[in-house]
Protein backbone atom coordinates (compact mmCIF):
# COMPACT_ATOMS: atom_id res chain seq x y z
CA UNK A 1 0.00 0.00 0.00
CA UNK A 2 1.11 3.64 -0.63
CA UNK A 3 0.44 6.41 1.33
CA UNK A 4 0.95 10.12 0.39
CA UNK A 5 3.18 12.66 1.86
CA UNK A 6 -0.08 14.96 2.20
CA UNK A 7 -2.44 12.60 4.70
CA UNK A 8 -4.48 12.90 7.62
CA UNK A 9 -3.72 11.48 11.12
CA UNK A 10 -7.53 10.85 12.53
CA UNK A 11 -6.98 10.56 16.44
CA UNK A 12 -10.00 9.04 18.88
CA UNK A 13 -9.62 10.10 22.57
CA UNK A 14 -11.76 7.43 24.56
CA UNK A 15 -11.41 5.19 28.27
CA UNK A 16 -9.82 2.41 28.06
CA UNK A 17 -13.12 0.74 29.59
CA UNK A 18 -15.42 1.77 26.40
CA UNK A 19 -16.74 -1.22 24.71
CA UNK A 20 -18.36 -1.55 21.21
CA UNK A 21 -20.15 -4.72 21.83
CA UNK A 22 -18.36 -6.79 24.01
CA UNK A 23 -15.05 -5.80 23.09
CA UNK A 24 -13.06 -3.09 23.75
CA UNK A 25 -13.53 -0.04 21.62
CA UNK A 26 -9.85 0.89 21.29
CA UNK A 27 -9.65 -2.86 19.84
CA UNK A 28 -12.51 -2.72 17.68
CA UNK A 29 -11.73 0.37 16.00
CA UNK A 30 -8.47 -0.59 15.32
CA UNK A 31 -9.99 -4.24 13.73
CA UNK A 32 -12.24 -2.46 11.62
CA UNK A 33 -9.30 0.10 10.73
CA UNK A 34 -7.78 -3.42 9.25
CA UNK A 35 -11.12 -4.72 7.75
CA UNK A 36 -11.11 -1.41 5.67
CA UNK A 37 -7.45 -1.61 4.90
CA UNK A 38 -6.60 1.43 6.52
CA UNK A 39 -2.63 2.25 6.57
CA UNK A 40 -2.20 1.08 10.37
CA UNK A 41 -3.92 2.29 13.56
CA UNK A 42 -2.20 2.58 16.70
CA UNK A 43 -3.47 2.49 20.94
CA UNK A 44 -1.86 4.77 22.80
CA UNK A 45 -2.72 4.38 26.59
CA UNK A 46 -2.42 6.98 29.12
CA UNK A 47 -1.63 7.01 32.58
CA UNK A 48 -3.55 10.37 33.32
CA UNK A 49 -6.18 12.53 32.24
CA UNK A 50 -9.24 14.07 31.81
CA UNK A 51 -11.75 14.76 29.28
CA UNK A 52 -15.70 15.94 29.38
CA UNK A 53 -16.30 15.25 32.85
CA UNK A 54 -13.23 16.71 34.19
CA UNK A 55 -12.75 13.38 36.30
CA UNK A 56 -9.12 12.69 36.45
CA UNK A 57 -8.69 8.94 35.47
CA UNK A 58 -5.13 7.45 36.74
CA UNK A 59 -3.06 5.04 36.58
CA UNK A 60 -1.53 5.64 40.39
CA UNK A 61 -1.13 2.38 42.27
CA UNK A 62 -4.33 2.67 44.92
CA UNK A 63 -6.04 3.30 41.87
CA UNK A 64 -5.62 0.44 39.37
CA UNK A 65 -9.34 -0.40 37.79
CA UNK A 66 -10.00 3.09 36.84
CA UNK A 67 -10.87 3.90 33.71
CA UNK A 68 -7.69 4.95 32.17
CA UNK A 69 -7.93 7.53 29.07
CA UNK A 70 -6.25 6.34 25.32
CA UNK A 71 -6.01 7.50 22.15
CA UNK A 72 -6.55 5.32 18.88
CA UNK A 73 -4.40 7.03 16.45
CA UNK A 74 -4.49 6.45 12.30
CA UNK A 75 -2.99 8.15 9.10
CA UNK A 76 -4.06 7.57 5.56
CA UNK A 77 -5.12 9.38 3.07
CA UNK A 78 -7.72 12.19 3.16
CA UNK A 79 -10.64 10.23 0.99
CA UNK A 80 -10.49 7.17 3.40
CA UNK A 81 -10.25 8.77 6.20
CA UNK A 82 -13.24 10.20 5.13
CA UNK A 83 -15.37 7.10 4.27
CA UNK A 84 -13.87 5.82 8.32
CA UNK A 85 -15.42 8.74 10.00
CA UNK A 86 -19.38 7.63 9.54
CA UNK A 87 -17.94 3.81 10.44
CA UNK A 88 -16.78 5.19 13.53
CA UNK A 89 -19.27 7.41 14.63
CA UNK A 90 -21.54 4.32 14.70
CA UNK A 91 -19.31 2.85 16.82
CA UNK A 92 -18.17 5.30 19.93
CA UNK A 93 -21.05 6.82 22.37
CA UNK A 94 -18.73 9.59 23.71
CA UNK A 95 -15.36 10.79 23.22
CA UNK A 96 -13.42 13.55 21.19
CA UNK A 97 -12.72 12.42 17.89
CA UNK A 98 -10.09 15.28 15.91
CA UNK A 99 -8.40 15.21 12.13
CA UNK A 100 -5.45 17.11 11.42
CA UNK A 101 -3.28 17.18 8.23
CA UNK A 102 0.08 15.68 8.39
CA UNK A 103 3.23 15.10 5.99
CA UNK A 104 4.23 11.31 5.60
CA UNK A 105 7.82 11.15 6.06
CA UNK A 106 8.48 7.25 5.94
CA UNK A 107 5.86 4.83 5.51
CA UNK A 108 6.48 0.81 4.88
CA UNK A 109 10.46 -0.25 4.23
CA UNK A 110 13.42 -0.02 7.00
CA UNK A 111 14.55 3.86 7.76
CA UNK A 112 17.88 4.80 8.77
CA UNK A 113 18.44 8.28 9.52
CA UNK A 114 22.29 7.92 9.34
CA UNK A 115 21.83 6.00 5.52
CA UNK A 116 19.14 7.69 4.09
């Protein structure tokens, strides 16, 4: 697959305990990222935040089964991230969803920065 140098990174802010179904959200997004060949997806999980609510959510030690935030993160091109958007907004119940351009440095085969 090619992607351009001009995409779009598409980034999902959810909790970690968000389902779609009875899976995970972060993991079905990123499944049905794959079923529509999208580029790659990645889960980012954070130790601390806060969205809507302003509830912090945390990772600290007494606090273990809290709902921890993290961010679903993928880059493609414009048009498909397009067609994704009304797939996932039939999938997440809350969150901040945001799309911002981006330039495609590297995509696919081994990078050295020493022997480019």
């Amino acid at each position: 697959m090619q992607l351009p140098k001009d995409a779009v990174l598409l980034r999902i802010f959810a909790g970690e305990q968000q389902k779609y179904g009875h899976q995970p959200l972060y993991e079905a997004v990123v499944m049905k990222a794959r079923e529509m060949h999208m580029a790659g997806a990645t889960v980012l999980r954070g130790p601390l935040g806060y969205g809507h609510s302003s509830r912090i959510h945390t990772g600290k030690i007494l606090r273990l089964s809290e709902d921890l935030p993290v961010v679903i993160e993928i880059v493609d091109a414009k048009d498909r991230i397009d067609a994704f958007v009304p797939v996932l907004d039939g999938m997440i119940g809350s969150g901040l969803v945001t799309v911002e351009k981006v330039q495609v440095l590297q995509y696919g085969s081994q990078w050295n920065a020493q022997n480019p």
